[in-house]
Protein backbone atom coordinates (compact mmCIF):
# COMPACT_ATOMS: atom_id res chain seq x y z
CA UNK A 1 -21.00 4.95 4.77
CA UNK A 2 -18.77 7.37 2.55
CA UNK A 3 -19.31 10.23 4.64
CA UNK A 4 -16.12 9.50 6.16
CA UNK A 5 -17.71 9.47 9.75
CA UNK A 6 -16.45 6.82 12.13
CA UNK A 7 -19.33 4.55 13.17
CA UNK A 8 -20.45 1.21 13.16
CA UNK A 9 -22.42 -0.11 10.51
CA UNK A 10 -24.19 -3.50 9.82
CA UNK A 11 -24.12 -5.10 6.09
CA UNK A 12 -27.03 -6.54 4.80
CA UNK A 13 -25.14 -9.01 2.07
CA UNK A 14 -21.71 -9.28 3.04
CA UNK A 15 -20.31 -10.60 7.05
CA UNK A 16 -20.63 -7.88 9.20
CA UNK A 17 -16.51 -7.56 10.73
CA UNK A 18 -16.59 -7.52 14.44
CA UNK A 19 -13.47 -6.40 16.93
CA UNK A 20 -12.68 -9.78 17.58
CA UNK A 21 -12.75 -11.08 14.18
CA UNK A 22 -10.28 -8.02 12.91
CA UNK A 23 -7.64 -8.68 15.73
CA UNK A 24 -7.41 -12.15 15.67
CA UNK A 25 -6.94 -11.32 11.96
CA UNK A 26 -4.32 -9.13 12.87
CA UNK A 27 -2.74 -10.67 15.21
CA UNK A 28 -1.84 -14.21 13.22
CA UNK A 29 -0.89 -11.92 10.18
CA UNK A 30 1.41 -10.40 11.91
CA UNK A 31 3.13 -13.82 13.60
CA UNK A 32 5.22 -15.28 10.85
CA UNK A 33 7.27 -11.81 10.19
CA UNK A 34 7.84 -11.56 14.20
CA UNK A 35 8.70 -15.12 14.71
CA UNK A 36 11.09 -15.09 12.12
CA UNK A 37 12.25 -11.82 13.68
CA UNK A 38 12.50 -13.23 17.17
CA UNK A 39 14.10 -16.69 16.53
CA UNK A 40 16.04 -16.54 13.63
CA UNK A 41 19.26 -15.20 14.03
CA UNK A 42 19.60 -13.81 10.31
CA UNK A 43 16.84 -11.58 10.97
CA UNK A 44 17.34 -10.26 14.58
CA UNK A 45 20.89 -9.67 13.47
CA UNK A 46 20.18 -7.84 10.64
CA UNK A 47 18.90 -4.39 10.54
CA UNK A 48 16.90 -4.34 7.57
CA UNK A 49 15.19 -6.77 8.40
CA UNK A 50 13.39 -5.19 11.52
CA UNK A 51 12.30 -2.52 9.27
CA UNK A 52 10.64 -4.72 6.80
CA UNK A 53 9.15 -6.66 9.43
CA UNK A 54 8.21 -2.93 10.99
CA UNK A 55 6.90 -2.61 7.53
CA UNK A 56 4.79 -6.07 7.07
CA UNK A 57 3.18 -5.36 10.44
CA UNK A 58 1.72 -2.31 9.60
CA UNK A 59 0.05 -3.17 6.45
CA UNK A 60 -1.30 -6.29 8.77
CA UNK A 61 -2.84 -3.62 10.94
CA UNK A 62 -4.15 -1.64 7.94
CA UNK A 63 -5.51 -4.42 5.84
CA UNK A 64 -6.97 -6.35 9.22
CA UNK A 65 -7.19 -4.03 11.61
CA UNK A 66 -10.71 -2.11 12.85
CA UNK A 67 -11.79 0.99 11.96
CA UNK A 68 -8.76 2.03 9.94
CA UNK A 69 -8.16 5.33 8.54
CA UNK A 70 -7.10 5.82 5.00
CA UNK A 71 -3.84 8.13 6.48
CA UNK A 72 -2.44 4.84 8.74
CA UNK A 73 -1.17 3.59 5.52
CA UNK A 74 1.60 6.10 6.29
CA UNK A 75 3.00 3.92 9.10
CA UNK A 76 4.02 1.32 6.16
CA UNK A 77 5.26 4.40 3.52
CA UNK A 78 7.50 5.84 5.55
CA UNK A 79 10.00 3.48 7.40
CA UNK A 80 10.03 1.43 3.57
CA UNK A 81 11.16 4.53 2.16
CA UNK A 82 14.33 4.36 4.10
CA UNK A 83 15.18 0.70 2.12
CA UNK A 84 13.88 1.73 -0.96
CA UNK A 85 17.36 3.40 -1.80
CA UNK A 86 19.28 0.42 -0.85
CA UNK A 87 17.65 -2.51 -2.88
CA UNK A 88 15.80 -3.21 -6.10
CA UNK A 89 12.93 -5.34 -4.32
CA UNK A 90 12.08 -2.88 -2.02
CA UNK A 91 12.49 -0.44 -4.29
CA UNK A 92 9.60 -2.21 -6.44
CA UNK A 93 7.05 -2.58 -3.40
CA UNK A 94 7.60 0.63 -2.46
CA UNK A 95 6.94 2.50 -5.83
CA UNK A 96 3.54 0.26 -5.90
CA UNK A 97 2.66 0.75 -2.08
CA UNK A 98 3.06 4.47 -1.80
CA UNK A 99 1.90 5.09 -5.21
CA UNK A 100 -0.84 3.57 -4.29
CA UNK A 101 -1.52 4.37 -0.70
CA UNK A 102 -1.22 8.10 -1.42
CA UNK A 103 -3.86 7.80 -4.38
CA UNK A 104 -6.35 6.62 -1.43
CA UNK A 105 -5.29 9.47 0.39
CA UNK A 106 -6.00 12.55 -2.00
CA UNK A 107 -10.46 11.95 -1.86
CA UNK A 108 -9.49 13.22 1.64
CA UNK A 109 -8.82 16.77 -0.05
CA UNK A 110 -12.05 17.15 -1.10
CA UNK A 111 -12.63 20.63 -2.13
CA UNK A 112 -13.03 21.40 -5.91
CA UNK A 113 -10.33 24.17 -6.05
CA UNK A 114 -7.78 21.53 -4.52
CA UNK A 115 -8.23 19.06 -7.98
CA UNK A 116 -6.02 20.60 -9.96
CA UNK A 117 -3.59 20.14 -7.27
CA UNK A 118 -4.41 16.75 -6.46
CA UNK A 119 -3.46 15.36 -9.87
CA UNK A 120 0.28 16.98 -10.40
CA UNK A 121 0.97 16.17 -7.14
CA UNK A 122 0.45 12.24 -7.58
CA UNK A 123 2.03 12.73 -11.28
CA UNK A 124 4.88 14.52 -10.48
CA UNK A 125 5.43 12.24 -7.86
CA UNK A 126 4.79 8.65 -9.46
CA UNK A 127 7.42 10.23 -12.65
CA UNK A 128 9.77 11.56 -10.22
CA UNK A 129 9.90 8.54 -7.94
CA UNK A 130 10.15 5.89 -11.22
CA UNK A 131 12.63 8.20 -12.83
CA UNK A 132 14.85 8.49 -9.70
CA UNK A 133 14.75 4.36 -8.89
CA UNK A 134 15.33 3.39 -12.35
CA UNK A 135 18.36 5.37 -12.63
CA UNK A 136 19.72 4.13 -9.83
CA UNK A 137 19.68 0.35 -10.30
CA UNK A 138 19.57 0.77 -13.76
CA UNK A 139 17.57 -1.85 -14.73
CA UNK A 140 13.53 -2.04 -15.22
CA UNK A 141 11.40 -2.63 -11.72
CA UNK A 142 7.92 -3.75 -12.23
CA UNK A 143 6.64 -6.02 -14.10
CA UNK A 144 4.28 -4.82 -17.47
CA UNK A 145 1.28 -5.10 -15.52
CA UNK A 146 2.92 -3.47 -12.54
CA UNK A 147 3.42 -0.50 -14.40
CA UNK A 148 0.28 -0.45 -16.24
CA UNK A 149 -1.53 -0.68 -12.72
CA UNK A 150 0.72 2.62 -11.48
CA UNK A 151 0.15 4.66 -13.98
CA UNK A 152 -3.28 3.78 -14.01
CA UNK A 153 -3.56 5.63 -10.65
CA UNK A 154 -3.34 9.71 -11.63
CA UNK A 155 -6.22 8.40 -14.05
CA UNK A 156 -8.31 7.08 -11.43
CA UNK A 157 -7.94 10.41 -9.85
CA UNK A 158 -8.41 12.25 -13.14
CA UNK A 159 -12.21 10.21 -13.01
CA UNK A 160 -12.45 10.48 -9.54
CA UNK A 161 -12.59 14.81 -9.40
CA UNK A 162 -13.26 15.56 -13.38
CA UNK A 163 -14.76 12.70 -15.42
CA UNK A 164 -17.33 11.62 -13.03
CA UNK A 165 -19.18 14.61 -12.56
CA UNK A 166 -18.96 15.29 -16.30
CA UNK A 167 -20.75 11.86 -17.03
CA UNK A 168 -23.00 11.33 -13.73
CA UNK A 169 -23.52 14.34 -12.58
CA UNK A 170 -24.93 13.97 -9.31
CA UNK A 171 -25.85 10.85 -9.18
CA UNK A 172 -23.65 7.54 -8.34
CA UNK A 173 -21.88 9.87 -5.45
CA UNK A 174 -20.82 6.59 -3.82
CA UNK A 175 -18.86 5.73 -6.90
CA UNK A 176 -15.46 7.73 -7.37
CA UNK A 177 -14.65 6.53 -3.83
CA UNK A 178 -15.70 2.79 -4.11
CA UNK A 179 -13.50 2.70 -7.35
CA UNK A 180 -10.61 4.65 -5.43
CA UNK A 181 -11.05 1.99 -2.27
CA UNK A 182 -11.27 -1.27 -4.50
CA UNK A 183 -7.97 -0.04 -6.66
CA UNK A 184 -5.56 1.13 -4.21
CA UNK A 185 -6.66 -1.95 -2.17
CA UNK A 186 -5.11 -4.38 -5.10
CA UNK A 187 -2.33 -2.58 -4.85
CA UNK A 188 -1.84 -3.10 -1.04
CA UNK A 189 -2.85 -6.23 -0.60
CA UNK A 190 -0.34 -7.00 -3.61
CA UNK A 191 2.24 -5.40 -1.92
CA UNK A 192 1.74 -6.99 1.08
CA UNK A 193 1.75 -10.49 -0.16
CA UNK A 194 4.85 -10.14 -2.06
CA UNK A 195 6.89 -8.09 0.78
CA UNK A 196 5.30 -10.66 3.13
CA UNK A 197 7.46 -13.55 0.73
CA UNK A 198 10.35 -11.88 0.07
CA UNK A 199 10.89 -11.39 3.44
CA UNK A 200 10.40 -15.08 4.51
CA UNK A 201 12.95 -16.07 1.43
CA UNK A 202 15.36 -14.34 2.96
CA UNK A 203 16.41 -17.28 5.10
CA UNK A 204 16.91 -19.15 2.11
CA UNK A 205 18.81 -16.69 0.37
CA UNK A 206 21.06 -16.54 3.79
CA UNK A 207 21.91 -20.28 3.54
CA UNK A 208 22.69 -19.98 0.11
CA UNK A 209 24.84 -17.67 0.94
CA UNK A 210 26.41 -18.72 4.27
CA UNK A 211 27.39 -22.45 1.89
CA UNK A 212 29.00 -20.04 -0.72
């Protein structure tokens, strides 16, 4: 199962996922963001907000969905990207998400010679990107163990292609990935809970406002 092959595969411990399962999963994920999105007229009115429910619904599809390929995380990276300049919060989710998401991206480059690459490309990014958001709302974004957690990441890569081999050897192949998979999924699954609330507190923000 970490040959990267699509296939189907039935687990001897855990609930096997079936089709069904995943898009019903999906699917009533997915419903709060588009019903506010729909029926609320301080969301269909409001530009940003169809982004971050763009946004929402594509890390329901990636966390839920079937068969999912590491690079679909993409489809969440890049339309938050476009709010990331304009507001602190998503500023925050997105230097977690993408941080993240491209960590689980780089086993895909597997070839030794590529390593060296791998790693200043995720550190140059995750210093560039934190350097670039901080000066611009000039003010700290994550929390302490939101930035321990980030720059935890080029580490995890740092094991993943170096320190693993140097310990293990061969053996434990299954390993680097499984560690890669289970980090980068906190990460999302963080980021998707606490986009998925911001966005529904936006209605009470918009009250607040509209009394004001």
């Amino acid at each position: 199962m970490t040959a990267g092959l699509v296939q189907e595969q039935s687990f001897l411990v855990l609930p096997t996922p079936t089709p069904i399962v995943t898009f019903l999963l999906t699917i009533f994920s997915m419903i709060p963001s588009l019903y506010c999105l729909l029926y609320k007229k301080e969301y269909f009115t409001n530009s940003r907000q169809f982004v971050r429910c763009l946004v929402l619904c594509a890390l329901s599809s990636f966390i839920f969905g079937w068969h999912v390929h590491e690079k679909a995380i993409l489809t969440a990276i890049i339309p938050m990207c476009v709010l990331a300049t304009t507001n602190k919060n998503d500023a925050k989710i997105y230097l977690i998400l993408s941080s993240a998401g491209h960590t689980a991206l780089l086993p895909l480059l597997y070839l030794n010679n590529l390593t060296p690459l791998k790693i200043l490309l995720l550190l140059v990014y995750v210093i560039a990107i934190f350097l670039a958001f901080c000066q611009k709302f000039n003010l700290d974004l994550l929390y302490s163990y939101e930035y321990i957690y980030v720059f935890t990441l080029p580490i995890l890569t740092v094991y993943e292609t170096i320190i693993h081999k140097i310990i293990f050897g061969e053996a434990l192949p299954f390993l680097p990935l499984a560690l890669t998979s289970i980090y980068c999924a906190i990460g999302i699954i963080y980021s998707w809970i606490f986009y998925y609330y911001m966005f529904l507190q936006y209605n009470k923000i918009y009250d607040q406002k509209k009394k004001v």
